[in-house]
N, C-alpha and C. Protein backbone atom coordinates (compact mmCIF):
# COMPACT_ATOMS: atom_id res chain seq x y z
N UNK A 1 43.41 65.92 -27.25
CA UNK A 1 42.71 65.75 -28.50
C UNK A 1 43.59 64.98 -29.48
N UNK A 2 44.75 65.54 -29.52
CA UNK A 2 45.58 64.48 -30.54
C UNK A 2 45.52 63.04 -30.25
N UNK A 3 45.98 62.81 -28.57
CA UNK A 3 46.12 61.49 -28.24
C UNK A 3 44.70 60.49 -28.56
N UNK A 4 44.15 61.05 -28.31
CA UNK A 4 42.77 60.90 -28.70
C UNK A 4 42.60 60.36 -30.16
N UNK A 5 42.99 61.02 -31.16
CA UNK A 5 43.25 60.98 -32.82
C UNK A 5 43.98 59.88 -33.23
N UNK A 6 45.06 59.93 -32.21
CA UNK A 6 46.26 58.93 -32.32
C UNK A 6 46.40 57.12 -32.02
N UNK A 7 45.25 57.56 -31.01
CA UNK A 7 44.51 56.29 -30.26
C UNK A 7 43.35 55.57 -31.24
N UNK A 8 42.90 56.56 -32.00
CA UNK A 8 41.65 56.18 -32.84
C UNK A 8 42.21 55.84 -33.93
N UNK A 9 43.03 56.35 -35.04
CA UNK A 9 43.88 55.70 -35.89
C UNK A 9 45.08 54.70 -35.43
N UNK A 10 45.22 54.33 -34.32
CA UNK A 10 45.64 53.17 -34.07
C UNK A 10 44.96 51.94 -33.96
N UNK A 11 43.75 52.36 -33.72
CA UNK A 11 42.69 51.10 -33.64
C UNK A 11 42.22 50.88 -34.78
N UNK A 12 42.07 51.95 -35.60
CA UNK A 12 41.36 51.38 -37.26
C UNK A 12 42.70 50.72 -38.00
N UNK A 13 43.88 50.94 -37.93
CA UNK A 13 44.65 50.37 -38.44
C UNK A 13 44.84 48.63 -38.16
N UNK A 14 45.09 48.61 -36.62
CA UNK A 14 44.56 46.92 -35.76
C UNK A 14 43.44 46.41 -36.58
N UNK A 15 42.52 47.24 -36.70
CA UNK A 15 41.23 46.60 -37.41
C UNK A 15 41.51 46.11 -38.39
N UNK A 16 41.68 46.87 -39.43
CA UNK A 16 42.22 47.29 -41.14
C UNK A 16 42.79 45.94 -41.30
N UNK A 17 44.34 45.63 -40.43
CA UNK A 17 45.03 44.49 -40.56
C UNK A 17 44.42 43.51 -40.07
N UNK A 18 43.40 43.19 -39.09
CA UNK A 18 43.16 41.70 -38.46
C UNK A 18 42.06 41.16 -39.36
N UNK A 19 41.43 42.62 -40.14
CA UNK A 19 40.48 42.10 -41.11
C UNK A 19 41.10 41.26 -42.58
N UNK A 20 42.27 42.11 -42.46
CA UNK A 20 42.98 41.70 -44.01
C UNK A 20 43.52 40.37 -43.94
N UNK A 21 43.71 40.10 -42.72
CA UNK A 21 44.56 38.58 -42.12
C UNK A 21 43.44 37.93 -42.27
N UNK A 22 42.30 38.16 -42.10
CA UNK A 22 40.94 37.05 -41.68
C UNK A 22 40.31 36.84 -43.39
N UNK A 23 40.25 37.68 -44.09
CA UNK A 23 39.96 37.70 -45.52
C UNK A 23 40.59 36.95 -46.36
N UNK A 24 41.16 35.83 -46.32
CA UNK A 24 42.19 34.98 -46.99
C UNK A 24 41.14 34.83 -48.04
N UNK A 25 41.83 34.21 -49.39
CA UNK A 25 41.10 33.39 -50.34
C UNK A 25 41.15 31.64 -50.80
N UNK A 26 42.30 31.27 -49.51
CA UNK A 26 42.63 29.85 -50.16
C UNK A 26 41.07 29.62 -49.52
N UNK A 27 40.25 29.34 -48.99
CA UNK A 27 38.85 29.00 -48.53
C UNK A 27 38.81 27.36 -49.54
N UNK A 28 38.29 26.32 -49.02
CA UNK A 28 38.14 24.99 -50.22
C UNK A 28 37.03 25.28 -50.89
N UNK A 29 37.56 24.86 -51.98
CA UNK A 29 36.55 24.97 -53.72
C UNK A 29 35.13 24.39 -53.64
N UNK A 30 34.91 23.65 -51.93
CA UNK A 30 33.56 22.85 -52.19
C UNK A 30 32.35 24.32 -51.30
N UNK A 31 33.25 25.21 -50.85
CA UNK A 31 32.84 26.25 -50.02
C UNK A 31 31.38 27.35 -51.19
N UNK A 32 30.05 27.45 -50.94
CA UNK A 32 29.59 28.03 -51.58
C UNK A 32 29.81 29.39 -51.75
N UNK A 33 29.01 29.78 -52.98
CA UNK A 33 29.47 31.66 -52.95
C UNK A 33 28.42 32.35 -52.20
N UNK A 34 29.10 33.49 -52.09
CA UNK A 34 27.97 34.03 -51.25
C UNK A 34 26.72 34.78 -51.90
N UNK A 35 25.46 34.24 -51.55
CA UNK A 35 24.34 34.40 -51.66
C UNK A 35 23.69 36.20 -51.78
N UNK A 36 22.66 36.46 -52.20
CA UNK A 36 22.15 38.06 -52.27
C UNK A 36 21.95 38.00 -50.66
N UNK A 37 22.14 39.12 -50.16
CA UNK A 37 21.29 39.79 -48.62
C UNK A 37 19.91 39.62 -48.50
N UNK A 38 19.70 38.97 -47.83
CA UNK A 38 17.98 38.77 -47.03
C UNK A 38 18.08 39.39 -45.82
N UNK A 39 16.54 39.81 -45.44
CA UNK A 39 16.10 40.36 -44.28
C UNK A 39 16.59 38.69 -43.14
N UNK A 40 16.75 39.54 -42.50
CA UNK A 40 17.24 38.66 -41.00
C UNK A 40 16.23 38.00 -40.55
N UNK A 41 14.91 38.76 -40.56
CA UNK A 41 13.70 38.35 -39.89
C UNK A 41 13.23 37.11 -40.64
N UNK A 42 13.38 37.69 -42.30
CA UNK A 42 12.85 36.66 -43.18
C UNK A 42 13.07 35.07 -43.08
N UNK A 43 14.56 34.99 -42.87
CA UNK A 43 14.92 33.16 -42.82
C UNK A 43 14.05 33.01 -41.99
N UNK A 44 13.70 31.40 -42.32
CA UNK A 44 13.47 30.39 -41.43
C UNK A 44 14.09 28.91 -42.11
N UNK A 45 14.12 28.53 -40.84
CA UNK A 45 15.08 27.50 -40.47
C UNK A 45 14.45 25.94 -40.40
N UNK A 46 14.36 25.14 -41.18
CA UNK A 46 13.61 24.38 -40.81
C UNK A 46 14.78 22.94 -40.30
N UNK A 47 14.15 22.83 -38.55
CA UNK A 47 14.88 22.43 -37.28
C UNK A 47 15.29 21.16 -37.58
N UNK A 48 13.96 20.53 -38.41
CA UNK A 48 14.21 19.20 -38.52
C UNK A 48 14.80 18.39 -40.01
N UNK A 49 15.65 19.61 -40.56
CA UNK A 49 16.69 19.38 -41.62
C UNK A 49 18.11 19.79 -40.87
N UNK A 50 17.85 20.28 -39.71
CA UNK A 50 19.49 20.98 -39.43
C UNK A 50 19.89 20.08 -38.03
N UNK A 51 18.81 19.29 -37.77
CA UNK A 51 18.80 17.97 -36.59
C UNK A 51 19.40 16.75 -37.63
N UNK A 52 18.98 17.09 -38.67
CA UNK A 52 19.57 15.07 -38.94
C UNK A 52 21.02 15.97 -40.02
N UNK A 53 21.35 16.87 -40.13
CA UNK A 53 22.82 17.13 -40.78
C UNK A 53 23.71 17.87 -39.50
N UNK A 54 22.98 18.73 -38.70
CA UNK A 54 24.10 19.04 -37.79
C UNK A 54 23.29 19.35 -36.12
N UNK A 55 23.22 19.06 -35.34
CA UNK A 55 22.66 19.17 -34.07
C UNK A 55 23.51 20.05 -32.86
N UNK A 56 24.94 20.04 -33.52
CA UNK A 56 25.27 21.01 -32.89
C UNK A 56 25.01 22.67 -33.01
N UNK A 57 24.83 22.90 -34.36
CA UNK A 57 24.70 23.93 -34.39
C UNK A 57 23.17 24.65 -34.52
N UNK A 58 22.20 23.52 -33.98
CA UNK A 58 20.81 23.37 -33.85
C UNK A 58 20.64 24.67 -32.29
N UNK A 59 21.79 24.27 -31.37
CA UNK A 59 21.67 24.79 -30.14
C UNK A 59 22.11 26.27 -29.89
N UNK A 60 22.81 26.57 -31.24
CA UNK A 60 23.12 27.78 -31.71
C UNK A 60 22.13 28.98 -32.33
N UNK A 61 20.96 28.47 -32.76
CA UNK A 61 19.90 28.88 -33.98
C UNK A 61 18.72 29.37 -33.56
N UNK A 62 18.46 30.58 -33.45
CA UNK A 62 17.54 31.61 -32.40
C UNK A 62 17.82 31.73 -31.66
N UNK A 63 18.58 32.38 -30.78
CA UNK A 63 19.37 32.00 -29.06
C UNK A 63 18.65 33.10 -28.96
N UNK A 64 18.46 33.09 -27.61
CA UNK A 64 17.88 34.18 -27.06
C UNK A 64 18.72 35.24 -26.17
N UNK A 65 20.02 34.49 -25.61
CA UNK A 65 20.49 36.25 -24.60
C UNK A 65 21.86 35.84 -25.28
N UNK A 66 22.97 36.38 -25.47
CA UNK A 66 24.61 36.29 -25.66
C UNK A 66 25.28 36.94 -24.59
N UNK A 67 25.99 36.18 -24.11
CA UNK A 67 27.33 37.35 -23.25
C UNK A 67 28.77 37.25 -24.09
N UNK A 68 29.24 38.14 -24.36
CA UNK A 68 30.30 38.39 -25.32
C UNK A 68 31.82 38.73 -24.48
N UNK A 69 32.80 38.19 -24.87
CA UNK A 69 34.08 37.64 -24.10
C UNK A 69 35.07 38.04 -25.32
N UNK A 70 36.25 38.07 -24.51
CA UNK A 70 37.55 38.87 -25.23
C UNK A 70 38.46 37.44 -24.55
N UNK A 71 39.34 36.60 -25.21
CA UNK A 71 40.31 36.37 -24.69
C UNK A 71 41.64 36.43 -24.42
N UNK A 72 42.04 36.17 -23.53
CA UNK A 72 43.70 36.90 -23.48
C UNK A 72 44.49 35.97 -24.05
N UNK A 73 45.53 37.16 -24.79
CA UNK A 73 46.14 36.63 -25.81
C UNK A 73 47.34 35.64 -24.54
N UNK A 74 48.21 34.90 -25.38
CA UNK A 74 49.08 34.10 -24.74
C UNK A 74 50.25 34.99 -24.12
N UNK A 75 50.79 35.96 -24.72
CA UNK A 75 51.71 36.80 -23.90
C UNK A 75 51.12 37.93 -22.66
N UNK A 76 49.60 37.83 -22.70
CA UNK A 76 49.24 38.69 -21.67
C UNK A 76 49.32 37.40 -20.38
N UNK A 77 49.52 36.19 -20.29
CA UNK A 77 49.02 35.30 -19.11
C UNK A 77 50.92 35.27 -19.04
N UNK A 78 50.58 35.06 -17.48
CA UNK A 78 52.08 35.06 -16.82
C UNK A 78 52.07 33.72 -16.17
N UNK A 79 53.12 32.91 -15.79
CA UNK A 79 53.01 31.42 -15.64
C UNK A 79 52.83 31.34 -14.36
N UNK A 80 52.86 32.24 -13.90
CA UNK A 80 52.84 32.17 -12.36
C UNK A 80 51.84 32.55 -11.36
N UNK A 81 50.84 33.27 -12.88
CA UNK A 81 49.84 34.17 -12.38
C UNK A 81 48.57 33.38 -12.35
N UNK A 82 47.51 33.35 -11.55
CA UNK A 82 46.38 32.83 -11.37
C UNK A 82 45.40 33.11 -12.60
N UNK A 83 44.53 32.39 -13.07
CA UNK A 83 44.21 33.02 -14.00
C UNK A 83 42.40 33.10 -13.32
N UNK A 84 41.83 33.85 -13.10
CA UNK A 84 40.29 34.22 -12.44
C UNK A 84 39.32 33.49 -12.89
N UNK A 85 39.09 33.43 -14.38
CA UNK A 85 37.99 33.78 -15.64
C UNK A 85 38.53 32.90 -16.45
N UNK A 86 37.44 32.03 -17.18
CA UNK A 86 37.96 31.28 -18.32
C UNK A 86 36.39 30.98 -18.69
N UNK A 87 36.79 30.39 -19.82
CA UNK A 87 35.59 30.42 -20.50
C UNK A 87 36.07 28.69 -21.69
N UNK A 88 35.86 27.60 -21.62
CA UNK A 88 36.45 26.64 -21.91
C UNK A 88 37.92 26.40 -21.75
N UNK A 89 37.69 26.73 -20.51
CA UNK A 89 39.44 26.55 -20.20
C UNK A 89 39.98 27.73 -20.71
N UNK A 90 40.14 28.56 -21.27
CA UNK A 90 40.64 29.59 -22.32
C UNK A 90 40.63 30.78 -21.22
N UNK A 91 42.11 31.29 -20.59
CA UNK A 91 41.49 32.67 -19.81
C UNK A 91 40.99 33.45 -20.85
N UNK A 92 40.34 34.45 -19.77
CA UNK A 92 39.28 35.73 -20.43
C UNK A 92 40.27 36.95 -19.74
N UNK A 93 39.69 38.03 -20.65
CA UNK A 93 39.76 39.75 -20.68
C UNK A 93 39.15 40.06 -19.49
N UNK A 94 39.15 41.13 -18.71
CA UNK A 94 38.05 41.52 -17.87
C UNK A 94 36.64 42.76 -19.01
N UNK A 95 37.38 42.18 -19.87
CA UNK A 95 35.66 42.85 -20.61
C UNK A 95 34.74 41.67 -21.28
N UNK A 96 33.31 42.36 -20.85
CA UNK A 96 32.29 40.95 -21.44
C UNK A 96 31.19 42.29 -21.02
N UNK A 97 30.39 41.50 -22.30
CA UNK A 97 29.44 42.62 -22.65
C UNK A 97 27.64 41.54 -22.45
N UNK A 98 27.08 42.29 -22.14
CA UNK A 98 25.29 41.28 -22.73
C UNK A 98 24.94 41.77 -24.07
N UNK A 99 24.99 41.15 -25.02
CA UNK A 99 24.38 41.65 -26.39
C UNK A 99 23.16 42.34 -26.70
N UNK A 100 22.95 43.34 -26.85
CA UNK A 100 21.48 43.32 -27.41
C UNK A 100 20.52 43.35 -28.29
N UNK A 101 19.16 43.28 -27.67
CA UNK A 101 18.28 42.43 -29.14
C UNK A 101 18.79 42.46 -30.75
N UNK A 102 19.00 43.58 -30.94
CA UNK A 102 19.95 44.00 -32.48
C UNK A 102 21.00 43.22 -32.76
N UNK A 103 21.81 43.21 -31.75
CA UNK A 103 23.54 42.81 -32.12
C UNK A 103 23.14 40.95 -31.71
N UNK A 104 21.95 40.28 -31.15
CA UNK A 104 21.78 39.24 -30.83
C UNK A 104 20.70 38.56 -32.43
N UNK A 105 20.37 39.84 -33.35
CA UNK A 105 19.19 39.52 -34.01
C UNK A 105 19.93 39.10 -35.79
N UNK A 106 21.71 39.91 -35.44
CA UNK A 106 22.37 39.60 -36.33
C UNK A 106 22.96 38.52 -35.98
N UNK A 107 23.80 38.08 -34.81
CA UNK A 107 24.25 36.68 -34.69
C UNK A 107 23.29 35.28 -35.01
N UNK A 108 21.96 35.95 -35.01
CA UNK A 108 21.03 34.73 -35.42
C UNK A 108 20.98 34.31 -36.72
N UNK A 109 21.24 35.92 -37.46
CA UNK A 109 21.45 35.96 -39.04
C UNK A 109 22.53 35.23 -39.91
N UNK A 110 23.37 35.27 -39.13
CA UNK A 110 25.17 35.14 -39.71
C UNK A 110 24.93 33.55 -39.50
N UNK A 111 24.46 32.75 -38.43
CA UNK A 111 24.06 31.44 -38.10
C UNK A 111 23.47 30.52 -38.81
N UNK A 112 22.41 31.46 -39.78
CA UNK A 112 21.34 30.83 -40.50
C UNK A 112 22.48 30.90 -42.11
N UNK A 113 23.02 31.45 -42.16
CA UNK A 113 23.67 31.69 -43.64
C UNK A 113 24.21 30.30 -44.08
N UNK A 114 23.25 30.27 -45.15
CA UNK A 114 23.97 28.85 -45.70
C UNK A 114 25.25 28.68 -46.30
N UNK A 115 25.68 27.61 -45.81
CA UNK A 115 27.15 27.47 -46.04
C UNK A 115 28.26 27.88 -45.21
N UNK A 116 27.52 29.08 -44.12
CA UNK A 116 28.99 29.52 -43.21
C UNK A 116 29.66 29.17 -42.57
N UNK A 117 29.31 27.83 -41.72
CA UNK A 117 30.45 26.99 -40.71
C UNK A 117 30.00 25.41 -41.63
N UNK A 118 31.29 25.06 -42.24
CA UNK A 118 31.63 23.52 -42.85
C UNK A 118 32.03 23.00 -41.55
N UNK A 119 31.59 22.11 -41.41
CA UNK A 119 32.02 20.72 -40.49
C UNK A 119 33.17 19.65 -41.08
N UNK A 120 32.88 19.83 -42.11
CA UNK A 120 33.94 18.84 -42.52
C UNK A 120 35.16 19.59 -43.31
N UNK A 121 36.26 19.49 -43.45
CA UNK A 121 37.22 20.56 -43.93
C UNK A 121 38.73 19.56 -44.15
N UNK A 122 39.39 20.11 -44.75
CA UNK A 122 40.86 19.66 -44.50
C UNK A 122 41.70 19.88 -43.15
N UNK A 123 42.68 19.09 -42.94
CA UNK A 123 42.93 19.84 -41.62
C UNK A 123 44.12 21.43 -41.47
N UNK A 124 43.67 22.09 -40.42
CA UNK A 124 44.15 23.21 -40.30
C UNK A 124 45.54 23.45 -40.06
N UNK A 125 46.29 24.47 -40.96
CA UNK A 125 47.86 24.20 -40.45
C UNK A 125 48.21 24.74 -39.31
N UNK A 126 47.38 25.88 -38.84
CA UNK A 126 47.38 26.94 -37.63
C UNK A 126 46.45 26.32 -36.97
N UNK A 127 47.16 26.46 -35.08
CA UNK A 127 46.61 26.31 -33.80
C UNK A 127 45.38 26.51 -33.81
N UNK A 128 44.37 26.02 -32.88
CA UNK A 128 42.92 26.68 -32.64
C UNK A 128 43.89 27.30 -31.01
N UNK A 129 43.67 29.41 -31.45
CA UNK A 129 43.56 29.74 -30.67
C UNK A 129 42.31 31.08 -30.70
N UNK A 130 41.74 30.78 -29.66
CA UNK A 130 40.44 31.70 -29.27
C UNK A 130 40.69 32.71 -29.41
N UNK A 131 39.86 33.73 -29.97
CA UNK A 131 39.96 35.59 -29.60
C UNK A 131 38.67 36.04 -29.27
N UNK A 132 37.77 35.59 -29.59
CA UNK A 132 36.48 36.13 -28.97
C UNK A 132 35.66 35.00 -28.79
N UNK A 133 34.51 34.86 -27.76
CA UNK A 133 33.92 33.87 -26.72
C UNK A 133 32.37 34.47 -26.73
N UNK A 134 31.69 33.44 -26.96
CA UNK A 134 30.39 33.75 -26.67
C UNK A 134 29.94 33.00 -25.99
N UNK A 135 28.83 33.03 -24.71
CA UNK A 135 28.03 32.02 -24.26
C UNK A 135 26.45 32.67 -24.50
N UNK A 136 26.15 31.45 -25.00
CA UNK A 136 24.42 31.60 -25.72
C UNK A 136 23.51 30.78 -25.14
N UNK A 137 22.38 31.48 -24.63
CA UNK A 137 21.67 31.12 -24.17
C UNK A 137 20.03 31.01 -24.95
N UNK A 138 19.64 29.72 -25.14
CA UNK A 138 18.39 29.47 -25.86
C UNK A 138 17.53 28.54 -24.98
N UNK A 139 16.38 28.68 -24.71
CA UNK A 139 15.21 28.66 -23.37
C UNK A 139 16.09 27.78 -22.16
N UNK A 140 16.05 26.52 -21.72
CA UNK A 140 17.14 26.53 -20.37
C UNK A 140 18.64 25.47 -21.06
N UNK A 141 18.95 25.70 -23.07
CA UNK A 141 19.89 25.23 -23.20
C UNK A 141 21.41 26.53 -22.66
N UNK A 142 22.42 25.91 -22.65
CA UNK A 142 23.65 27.12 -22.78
C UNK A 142 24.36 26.50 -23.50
N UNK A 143 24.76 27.08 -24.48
CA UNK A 143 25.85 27.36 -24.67
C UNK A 143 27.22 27.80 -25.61
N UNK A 144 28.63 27.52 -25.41
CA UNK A 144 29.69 28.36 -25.51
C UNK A 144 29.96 28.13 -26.72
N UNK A 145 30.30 29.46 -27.67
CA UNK A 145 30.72 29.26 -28.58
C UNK A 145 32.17 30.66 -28.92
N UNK A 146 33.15 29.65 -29.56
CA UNK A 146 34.76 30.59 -29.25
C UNK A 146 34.84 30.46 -31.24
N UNK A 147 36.05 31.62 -31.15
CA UNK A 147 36.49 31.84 -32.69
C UNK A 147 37.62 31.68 -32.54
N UNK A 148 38.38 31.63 -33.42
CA UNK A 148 39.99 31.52 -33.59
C UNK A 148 40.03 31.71 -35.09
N UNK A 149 39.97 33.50 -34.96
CA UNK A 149 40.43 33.89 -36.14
C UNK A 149 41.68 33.63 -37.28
N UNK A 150 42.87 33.41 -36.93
CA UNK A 150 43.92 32.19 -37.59
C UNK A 150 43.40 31.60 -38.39
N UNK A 151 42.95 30.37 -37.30
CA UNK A 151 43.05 29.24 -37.88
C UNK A 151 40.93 29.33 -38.94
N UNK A 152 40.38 30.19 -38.71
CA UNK A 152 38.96 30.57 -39.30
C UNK A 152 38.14 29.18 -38.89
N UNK A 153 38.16 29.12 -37.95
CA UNK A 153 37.26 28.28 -37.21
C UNK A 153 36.55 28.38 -36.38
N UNK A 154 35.42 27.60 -35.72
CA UNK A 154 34.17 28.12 -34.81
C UNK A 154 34.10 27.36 -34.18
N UNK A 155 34.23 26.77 -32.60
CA UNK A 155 34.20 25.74 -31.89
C UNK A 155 33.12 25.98 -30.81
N UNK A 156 31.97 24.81 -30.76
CA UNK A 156 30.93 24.98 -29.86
C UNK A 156 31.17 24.40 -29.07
N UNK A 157 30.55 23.95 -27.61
CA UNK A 157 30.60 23.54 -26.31
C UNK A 157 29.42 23.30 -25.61
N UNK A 158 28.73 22.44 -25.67
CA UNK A 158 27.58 21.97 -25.04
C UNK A 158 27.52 21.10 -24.17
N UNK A 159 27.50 21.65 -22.72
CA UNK A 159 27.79 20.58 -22.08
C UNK A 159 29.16 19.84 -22.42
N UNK A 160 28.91 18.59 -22.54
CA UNK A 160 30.20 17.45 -22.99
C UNK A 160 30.67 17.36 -23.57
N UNK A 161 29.63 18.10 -25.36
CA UNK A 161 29.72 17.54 -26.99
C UNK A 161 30.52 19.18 -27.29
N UNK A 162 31.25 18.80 -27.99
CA UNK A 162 31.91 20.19 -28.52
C UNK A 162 32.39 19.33 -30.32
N UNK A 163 32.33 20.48 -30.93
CA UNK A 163 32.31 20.32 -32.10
C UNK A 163 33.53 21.66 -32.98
N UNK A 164 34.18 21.61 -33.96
CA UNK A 164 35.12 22.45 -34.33
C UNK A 164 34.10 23.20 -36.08
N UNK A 165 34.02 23.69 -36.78
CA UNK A 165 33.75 24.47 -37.89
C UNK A 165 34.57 24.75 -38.27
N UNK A 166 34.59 24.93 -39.56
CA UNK A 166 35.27 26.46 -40.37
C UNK A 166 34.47 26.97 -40.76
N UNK A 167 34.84 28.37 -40.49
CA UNK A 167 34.09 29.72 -41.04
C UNK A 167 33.89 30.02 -42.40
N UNK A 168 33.32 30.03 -43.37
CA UNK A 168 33.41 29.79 -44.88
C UNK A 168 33.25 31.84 -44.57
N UNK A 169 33.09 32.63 -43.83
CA UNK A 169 32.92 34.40 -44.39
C UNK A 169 32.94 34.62 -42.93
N UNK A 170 34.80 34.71 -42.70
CA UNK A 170 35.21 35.15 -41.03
C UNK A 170 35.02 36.81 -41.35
N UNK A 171 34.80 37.32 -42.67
CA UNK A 171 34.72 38.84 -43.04
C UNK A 171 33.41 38.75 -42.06
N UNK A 172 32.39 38.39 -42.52
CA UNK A 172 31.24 38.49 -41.78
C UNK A 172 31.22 38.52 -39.91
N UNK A 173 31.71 38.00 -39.73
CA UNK A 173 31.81 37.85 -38.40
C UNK A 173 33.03 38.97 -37.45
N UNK A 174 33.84 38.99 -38.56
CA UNK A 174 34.87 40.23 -37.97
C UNK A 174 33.86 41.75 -38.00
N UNK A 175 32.95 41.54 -39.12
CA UNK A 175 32.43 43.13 -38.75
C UNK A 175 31.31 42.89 -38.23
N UNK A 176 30.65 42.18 -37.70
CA UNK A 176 29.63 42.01 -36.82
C UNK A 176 30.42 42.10 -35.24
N UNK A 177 31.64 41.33 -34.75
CA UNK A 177 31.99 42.20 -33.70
C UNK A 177 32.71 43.77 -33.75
N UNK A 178 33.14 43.87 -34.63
CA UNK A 178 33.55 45.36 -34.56
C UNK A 178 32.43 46.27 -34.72
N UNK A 179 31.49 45.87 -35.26
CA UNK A 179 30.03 46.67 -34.43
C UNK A 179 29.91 46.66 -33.02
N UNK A 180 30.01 45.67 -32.60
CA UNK A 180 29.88 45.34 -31.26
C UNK A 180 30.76 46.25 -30.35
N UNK A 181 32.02 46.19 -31.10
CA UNK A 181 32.87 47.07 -29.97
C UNK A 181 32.79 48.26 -30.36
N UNK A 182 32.35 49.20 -31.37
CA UNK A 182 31.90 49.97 -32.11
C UNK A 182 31.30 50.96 -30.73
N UNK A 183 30.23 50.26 -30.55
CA UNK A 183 29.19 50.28 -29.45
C UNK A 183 29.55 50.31 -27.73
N UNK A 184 30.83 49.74 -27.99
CA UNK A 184 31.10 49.56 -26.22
C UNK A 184 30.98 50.76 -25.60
């Protein structure tokens, strides 16, 4: 029971801090504020304003299934060791989850939020390195989309075309997966 206690306040603390690291405020001044809460259901999206400003993230916008990915950090891979699983080149965790309708009905939400991934940005002083991996599936499109909490960026993968973001509210997205693992 203690270990148990000990194990569980070790993980809210991990949390506590990776949230406080991801919450920065330098964010750029052209970044909007954040808006009142709307119903999820309510947005709509209209396709053929988000086709002529961004098309990548067109393939992102209602998805229909998610599989959810952990990646391994750089001191867990050994140079010698094979790596199984990758997910844009990037090894993977052996945990990966299927999202469901709920936890897939908020990633649609966080997507639609105006202003949350800038395309255009200054450049980043920190690495793009991955910590969590999604592949999204919308009628027979796929595909991959990775975070790199650091550097607060969102990098998609379609096929050939891959594209980089910044996250304008990585708060948002840190507690939408810690629901997720909440749940595991």
């Amino acid at each position: 029971m203690k270990k148990r206690a000990l194990i569980t306040g070790t993980y809210a603390i991990a949390l506590a801090l990776s949230c406080c690291s991801t919450l920065k405020t330098n964010t750029p001044a052209h970044l909007p504020k954040e808006s009142k809460a709307i119903a999820f259901s309510n947005i709509s999206v209209n396709k053929n304003e988000v086709e002529q400003n961004d098309t990548m993230l067109l393939h992102i916008v209602d998805v229909d299934s998610i599989y959810f990915y952990i990646f391994s950090s750089p001191q867990d891979i050994c140079e010698d060791s094979l790596v199984s699983d990758s997910l844009c080149g990037y090894p993977l965790m052996p945990f990966r989850k299927r999202l469901n309708p709920s936890e897939i009905a908020i990633f649609n939400f966080i997507v639609k939020e105006p202003g949350m991934f800038v395309s255009s940005y200054p450049p980043v002083k920190q690495a793009f390195l991955p910590c969590i991996g999604l592949k999204t599936y919308k009628d027979k499109n796929i595909s991959n989309v990775i975070f790199s909490f650091g550097s607060e960026e969102m990098r998609i993968v379609n096929g050939e075309l891959s594209k980089e973001y910044k996250v304008s509210n990585m708060g948002m997205i840190s507690r939408w997966i810690s629901a997720i693992h909440k749940h595991n």
